[in-house]
Protein backbone atom coordinates (compact mmCIF):
# COMPACT_ATOMS: atom_id res chain seq x y z
CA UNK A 1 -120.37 -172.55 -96.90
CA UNK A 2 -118.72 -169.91 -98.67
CA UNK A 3 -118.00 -166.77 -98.38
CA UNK A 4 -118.06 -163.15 -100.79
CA UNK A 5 -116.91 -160.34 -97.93
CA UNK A 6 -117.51 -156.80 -98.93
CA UNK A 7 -114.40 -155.39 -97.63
CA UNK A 8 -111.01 -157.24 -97.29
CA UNK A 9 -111.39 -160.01 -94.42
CA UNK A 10 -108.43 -158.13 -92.84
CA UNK A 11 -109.56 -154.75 -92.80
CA UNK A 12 -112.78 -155.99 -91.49
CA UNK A 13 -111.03 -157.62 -88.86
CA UNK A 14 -109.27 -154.69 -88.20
CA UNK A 15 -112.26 -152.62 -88.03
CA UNK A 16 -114.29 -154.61 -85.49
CA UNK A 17 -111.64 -156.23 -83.20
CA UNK A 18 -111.57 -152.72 -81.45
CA UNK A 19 -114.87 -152.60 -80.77
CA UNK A 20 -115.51 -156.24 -80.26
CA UNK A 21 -112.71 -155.89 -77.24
CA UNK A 22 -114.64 -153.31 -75.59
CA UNK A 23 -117.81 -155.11 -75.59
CA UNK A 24 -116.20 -158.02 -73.81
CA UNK A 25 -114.38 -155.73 -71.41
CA UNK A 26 -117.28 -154.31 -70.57
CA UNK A 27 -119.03 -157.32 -70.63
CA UNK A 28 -116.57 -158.77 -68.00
CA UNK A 29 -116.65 -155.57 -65.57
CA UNK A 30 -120.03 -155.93 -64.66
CA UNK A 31 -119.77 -153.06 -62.74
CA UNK A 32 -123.18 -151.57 -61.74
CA UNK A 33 -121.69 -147.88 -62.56
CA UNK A 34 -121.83 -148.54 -66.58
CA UNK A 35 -125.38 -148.09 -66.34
CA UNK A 36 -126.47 -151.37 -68.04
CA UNK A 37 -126.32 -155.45 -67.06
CA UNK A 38 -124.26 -157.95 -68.19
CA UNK A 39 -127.48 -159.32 -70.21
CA UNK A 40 -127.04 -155.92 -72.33
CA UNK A 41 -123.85 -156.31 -73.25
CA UNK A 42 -124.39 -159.85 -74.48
CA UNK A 43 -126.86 -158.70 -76.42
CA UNK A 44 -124.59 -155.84 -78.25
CA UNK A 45 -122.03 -158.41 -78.74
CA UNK A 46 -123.71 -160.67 -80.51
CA UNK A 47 -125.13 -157.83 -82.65
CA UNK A 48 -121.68 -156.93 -82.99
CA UNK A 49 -120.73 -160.21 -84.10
CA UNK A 50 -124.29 -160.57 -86.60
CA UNK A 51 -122.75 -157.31 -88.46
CA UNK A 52 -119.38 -158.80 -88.96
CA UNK A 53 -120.94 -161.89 -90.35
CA UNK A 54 -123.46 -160.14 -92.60
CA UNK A 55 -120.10 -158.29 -94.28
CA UNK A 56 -118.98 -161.35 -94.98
CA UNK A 57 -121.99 -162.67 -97.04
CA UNK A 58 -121.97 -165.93 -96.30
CA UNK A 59 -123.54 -168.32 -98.87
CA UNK A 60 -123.65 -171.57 -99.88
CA UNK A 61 -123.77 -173.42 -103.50
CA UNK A 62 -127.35 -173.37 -105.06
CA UNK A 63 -126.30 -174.84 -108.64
CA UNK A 64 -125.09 -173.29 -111.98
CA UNK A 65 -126.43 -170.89 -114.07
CA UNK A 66 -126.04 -171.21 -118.13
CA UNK A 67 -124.32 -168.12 -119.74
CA UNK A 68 -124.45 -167.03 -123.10
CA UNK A 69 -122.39 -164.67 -125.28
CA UNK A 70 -121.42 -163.19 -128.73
CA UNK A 71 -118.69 -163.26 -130.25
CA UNK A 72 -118.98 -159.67 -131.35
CA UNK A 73 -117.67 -156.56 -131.80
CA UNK A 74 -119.85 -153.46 -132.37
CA UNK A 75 -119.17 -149.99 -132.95
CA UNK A 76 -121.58 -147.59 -132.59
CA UNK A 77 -121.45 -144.28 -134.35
CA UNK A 78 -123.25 -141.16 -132.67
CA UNK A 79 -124.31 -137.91 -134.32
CA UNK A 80 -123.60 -135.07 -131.29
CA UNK A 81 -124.92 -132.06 -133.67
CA UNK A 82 -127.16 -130.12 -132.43
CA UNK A 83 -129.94 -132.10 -134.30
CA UNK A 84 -129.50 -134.91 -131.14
CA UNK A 85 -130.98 -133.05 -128.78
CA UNK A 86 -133.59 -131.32 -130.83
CA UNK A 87 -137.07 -131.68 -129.42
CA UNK A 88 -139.66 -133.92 -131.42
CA UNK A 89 -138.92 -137.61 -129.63
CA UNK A 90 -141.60 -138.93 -127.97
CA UNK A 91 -143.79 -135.32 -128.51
CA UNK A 92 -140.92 -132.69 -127.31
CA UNK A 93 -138.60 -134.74 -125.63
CA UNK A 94 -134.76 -134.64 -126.89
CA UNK A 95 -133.66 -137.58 -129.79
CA UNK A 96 -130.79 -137.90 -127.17
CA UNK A 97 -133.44 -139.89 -124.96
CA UNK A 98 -134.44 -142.20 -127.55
CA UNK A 99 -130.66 -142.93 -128.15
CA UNK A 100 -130.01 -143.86 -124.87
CA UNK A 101 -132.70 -145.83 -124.82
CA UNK A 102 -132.01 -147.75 -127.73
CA UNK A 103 -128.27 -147.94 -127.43
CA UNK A 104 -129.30 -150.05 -124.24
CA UNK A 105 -131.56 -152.82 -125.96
CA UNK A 106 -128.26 -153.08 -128.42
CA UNK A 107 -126.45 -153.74 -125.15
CA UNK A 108 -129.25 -156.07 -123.94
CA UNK A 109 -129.45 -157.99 -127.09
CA UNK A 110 -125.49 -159.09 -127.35
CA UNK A 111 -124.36 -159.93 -123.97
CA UNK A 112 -121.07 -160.86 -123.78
CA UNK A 113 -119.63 -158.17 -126.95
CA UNK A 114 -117.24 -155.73 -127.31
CA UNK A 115 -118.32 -152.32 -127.86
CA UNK A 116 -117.04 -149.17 -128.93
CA UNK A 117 -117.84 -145.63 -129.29
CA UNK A 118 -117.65 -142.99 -131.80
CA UNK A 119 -119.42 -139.18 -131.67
CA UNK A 120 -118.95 -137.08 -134.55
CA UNK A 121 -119.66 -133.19 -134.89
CA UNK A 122 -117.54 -130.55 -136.45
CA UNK A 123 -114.70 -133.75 -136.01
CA UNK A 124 -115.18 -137.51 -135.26
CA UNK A 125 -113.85 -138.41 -132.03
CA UNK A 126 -113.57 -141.72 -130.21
CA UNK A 127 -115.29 -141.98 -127.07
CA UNK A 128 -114.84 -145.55 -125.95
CA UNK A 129 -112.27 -148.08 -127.29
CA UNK A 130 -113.82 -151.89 -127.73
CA UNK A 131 -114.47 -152.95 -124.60
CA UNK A 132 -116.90 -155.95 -122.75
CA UNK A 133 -117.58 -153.05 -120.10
CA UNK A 134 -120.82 -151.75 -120.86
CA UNK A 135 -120.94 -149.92 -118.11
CA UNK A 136 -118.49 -147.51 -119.42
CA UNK A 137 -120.58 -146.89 -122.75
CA UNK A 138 -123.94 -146.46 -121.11
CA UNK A 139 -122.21 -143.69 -118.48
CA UNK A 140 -120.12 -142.04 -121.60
CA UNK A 141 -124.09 -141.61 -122.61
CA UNK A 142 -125.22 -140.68 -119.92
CA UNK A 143 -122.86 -137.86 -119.75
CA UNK A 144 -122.99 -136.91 -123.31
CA UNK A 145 -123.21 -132.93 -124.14
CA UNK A 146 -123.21 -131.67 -127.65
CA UNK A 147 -121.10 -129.48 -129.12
CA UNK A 148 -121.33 -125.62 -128.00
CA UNK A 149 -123.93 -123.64 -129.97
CA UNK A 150 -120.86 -120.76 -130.46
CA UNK A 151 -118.73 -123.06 -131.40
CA UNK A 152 -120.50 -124.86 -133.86
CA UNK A 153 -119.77 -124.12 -137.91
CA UNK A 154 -121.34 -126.96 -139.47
CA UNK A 155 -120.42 -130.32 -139.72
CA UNK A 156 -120.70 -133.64 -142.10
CA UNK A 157 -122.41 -137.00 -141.46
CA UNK A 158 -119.84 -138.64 -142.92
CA UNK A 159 -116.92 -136.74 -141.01
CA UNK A 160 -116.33 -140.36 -139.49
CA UNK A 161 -115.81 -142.71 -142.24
CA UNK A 162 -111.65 -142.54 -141.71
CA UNK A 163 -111.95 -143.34 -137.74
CA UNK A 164 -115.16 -146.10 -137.95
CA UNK A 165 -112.78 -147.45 -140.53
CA UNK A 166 -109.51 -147.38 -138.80
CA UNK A 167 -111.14 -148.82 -135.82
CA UNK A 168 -112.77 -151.68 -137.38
CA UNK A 169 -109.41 -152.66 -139.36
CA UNK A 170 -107.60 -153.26 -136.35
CA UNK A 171 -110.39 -155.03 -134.77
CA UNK A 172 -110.29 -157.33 -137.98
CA UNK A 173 -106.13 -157.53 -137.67
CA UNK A 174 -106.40 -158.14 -133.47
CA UNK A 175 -109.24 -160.62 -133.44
CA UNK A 176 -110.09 -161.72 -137.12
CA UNK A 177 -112.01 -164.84 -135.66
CA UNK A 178 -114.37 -162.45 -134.38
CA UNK A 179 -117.43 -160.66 -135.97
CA UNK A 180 -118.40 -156.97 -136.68
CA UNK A 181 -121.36 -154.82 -136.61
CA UNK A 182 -121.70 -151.43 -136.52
CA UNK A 183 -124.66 -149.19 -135.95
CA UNK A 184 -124.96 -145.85 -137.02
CA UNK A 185 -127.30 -143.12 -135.47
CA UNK A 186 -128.05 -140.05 -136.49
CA UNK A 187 -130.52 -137.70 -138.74
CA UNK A 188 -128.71 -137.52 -141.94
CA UNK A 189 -128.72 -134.01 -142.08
CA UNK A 190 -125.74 -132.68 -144.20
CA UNK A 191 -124.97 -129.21 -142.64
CA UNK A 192 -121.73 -128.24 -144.67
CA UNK A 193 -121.97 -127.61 -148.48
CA UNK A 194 -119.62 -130.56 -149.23
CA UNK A 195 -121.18 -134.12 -150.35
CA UNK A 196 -120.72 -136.72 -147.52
CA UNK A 197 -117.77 -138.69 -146.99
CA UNK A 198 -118.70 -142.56 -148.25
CA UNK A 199 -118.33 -145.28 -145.83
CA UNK A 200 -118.03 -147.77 -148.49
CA UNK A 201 -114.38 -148.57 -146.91
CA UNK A 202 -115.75 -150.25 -143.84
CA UNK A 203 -118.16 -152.41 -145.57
CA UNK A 204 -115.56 -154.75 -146.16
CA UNK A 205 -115.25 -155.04 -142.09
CA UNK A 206 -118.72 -155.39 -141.13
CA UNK A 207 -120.48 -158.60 -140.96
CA UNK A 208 -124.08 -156.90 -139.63
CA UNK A 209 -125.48 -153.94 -138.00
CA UNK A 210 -128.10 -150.93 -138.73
CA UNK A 211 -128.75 -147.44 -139.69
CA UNK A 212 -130.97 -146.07 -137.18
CA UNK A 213 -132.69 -142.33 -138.09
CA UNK A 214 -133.70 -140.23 -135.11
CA UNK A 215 -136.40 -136.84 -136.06
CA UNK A 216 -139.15 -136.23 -137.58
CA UNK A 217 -140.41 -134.67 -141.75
CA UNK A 218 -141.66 -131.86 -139.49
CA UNK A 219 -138.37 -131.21 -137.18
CA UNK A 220 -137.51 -130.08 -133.99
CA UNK A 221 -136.05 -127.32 -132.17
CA UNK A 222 -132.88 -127.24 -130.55
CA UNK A 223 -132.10 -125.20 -127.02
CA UNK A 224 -128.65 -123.21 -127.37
CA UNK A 225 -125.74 -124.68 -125.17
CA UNK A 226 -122.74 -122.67 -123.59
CA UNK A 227 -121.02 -126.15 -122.16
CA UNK A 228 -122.09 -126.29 -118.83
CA UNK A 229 -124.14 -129.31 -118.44
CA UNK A 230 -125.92 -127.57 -115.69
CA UNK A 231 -127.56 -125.02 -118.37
CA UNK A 232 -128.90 -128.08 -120.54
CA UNK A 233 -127.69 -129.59 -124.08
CA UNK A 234 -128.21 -128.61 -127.63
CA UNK A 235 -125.26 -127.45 -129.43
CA UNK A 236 -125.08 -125.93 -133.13
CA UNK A 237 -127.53 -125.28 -135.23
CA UNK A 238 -129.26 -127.22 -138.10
CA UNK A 239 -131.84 -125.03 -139.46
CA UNK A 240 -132.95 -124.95 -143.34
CA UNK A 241 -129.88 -127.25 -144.34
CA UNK A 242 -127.20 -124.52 -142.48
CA UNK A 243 -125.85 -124.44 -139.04
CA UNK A 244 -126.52 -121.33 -137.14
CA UNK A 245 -124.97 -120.41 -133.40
CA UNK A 246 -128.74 -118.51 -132.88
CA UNK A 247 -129.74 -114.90 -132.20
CA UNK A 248 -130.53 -115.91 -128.20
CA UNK A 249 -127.53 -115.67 -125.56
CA UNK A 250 -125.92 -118.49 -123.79
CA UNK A 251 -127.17 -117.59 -120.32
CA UNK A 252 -128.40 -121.09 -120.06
CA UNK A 253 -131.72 -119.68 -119.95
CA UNK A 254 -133.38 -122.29 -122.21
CA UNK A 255 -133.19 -120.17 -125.08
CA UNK A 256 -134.00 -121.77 -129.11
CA UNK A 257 -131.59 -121.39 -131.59
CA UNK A 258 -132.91 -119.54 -134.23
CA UNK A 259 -132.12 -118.92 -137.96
CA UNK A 260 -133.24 -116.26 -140.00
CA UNK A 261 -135.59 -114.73 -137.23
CA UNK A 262 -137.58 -118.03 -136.16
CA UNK A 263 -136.75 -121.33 -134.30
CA UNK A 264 -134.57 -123.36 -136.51
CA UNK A 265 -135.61 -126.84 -136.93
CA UNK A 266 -133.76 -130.06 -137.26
CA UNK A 267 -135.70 -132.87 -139.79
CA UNK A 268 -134.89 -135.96 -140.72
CA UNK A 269 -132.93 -136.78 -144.30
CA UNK A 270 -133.73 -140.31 -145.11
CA UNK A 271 -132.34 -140.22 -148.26
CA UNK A 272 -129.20 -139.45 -146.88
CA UNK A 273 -129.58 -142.03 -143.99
CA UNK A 274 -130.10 -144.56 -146.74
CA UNK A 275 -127.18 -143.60 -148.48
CA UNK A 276 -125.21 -144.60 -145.13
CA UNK A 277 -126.79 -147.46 -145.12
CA UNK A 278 -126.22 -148.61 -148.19
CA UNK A 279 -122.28 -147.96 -148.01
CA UNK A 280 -122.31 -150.04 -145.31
CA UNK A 281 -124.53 -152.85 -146.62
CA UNK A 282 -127.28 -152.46 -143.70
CA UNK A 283 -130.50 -151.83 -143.42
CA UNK A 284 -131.88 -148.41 -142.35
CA UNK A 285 -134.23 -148.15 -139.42
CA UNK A 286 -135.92 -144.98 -138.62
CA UNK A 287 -137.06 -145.04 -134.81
CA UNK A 288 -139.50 -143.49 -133.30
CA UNK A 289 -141.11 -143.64 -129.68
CA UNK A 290 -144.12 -145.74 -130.24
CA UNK A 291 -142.23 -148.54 -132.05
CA UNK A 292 -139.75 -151.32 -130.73
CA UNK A 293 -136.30 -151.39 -132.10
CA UNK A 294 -135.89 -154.54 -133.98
CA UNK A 295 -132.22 -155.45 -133.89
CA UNK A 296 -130.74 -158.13 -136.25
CA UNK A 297 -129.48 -161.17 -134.94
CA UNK A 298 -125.91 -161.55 -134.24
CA UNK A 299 -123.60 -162.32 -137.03
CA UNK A 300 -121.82 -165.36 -135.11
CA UNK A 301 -123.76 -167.90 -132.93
CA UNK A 302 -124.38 -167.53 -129.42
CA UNK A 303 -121.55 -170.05 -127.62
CA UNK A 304 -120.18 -171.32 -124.46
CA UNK A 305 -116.67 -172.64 -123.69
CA UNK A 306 -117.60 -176.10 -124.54
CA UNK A 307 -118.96 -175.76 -128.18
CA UNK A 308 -116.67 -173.05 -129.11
CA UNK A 309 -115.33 -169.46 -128.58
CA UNK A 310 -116.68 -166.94 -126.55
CA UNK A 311 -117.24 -166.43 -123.07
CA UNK A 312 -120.12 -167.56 -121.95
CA UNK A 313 -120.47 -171.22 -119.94
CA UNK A 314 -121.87 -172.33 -116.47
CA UNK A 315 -121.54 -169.19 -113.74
CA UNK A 316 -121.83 -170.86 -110.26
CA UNK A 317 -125.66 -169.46 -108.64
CA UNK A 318 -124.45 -168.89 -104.55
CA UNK A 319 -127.67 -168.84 -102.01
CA UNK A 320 -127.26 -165.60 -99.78
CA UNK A 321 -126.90 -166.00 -96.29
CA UNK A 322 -126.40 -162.44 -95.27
CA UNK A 323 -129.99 -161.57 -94.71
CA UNK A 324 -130.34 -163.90 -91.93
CA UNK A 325 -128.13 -161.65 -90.04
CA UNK A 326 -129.68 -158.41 -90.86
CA UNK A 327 -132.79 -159.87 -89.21
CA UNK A 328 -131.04 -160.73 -86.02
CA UNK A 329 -129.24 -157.02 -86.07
CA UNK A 330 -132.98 -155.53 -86.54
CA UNK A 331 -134.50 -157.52 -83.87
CA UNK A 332 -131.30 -156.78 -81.53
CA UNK A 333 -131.64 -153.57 -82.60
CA UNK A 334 -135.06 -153.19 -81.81
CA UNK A 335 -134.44 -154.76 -78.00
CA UNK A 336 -131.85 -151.68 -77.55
CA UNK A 337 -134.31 -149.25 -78.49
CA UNK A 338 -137.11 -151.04 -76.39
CA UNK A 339 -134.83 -150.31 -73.34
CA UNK A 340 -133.78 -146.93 -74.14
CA UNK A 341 -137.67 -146.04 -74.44
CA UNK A 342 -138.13 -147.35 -70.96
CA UNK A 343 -135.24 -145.70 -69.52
CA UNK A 344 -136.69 -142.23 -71.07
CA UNK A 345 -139.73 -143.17 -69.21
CA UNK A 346 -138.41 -143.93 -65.93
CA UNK A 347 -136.23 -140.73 -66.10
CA UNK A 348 -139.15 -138.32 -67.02
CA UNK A 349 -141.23 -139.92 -64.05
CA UNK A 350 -138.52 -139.04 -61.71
CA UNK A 351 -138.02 -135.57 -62.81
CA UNK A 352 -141.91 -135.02 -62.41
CA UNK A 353 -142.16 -136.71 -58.91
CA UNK A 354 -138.86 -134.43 -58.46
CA UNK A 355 -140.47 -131.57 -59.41
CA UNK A 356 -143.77 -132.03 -57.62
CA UNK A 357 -141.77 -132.27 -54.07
């Protein structure tokens, strides 16, 4: 038998001695006056006692279970332009959805990896260090906002080449027995007058990884933000190869940027996307809703402890106890309500008899 307690054994000691002492004082008293038997109080005590064991989670050994994981580190570059939240994923839905989405099958498909983050606008910033805790990268998503429409005065897709690089050198330096891949999403479209900044500099780093290209030939439009996430994302304008902070005001209404009079609309630049990709010496992708992301296999061999590095192995499978003594809580649960329905009973038949005389 072992045991995986939700809170620490002490405090949970702590927090039911009190009321476990009053249950056996009362249980002792007997006296008629407390309104219930001594059969009652049993009962509560041993419910009592069924709760305290159920926070304990009580188990025993069922086997092992085989673990896998990748030696890995990835990197994933964002796009946070305005273009990531324009509308023409899956019909009118936001390309920030289908990154989400995809950025967890890349989590899926190498358990056990580092991962980091970068987002790039108007600068390059890095979100998430490498780190095995997924958990962190998927909420950093999940709280994502783009830039602010007013704010916005263009920006490069290649604004992160120094930082993507920088990162994946001291990777390299820290843990050079370890492979890199880094995946790149974004539209491609260039929305400063400059050429793009090459990535050819990481390409010595990278050992795999993918280009993936969110939008559509036809584009998308993209709602006006003011930085409150409770007003909705978009951020500056891409519209006709310029950014544009839009004619509408940042009430949070749901207003459209527009340029030049009409809705500007974010498309995709594959040539540009390619260009990325071949910098970086992977292929290009270009998702869409309909289709499944095909991810490349990892660059180093799935391991466990016993064949090599990594950090995968046997993980010890525990049979849970606990819900044995939920049941008995329910069903000494339901006994207490049983009674008090009776009691209501017996009292409303005595006020009525009461009443009648």
């Amino acid at each position: 038998m072992i045991f995986q307690p939700v809170l620490n054994i002490f405090l949970l000691i702590l927090l039911f001695a009190p009321v476990a002492a009053i249950a056996v004082w009362m249980l002792t008293r007997g006296h008629p006056s407390t309104g219930s038997g001594t059969g009652m109080w049993s009962l509560r005590l041993v419910m009592l006692l069924a709760c305290f064991f159920m926070l304990l989670r009580p188990g025993i050994p069922g086997g092992a279970v085989q673990t896998l994981a990748t030696d890995t580190d990835i990197v994933i570059v964002l796009d946070t332009t305005a273009s990531i939240v324009a509308e023409d994923w899956d019909g009118d839905q936001p390309r920030l959805e289908g990154v989400r989405t995809d950025v967890q099958s890349i989590v899926d498909e190498y358990p056990g990896a580092r991962f980091a983050l970068i987002t790039f606008g108007a600068a390059a910033e890095q979100r998430l260090p490498l780190t095995t805790d997924t958990t962190a990268l998927i909420s950093s998503l999940d709280i994502l906002q783009p830039e602010v429409t007013s704010q916005s005065r263009g920006s490069s897709i290649g604004i992160a080449r120094t930082m993507l690089e920088a990162t994946l050198a001291a990777a390299a330096e820290s843990a050079p027995d370890r492979s890199r891949m880094v995946f790149y999403l974004g539209d491609g479209e260039q929305t400063v007058t400059t050429e793009p900044e090459s990535f050819a500099g990481s390409a010595e780093f990278i050992d795999g990884g993918e280009v993936l290209g969110y939008g559509t030939s036809e584009g998308g439009p993209m709602k006006i933000t003011s930085g409150d996430p409770s007003t909705g994302s978009g951020t500056g304008s891409t519209g006709s190869g310029t950014d544009s902070t839009g004619s509408g005001t940042e009430s949070g209404g749901g207003e459209y940027i527009e340029y030049q009079g009409a809705p500007a609309m974010s498309v995709l630049d594959e040539a540009n996307l390619q260009a990325i990709a071949d910098e970086l010496g992977v292929p290009l992708q270009l998702r869409d809703a309909g289709t499944t992301l095909d991810l490349p296999e990892a660059p180093t061999t799935t391991t466990n402890p016993s064949t090599g590095s990594g950090i995968g192995g046997s993980v010890g499978n525990v049979i849970e106890l606990y819900w044995i003594f939920a049941l008995l809580i329910v069903a000494l649960l339901g006994v207490e309500l049983t009674r008090a329905t009776i009691l209501v009973t017996q009292l409303r038949g005595l006020a009525i008899r009461g009443g009648g005389a």
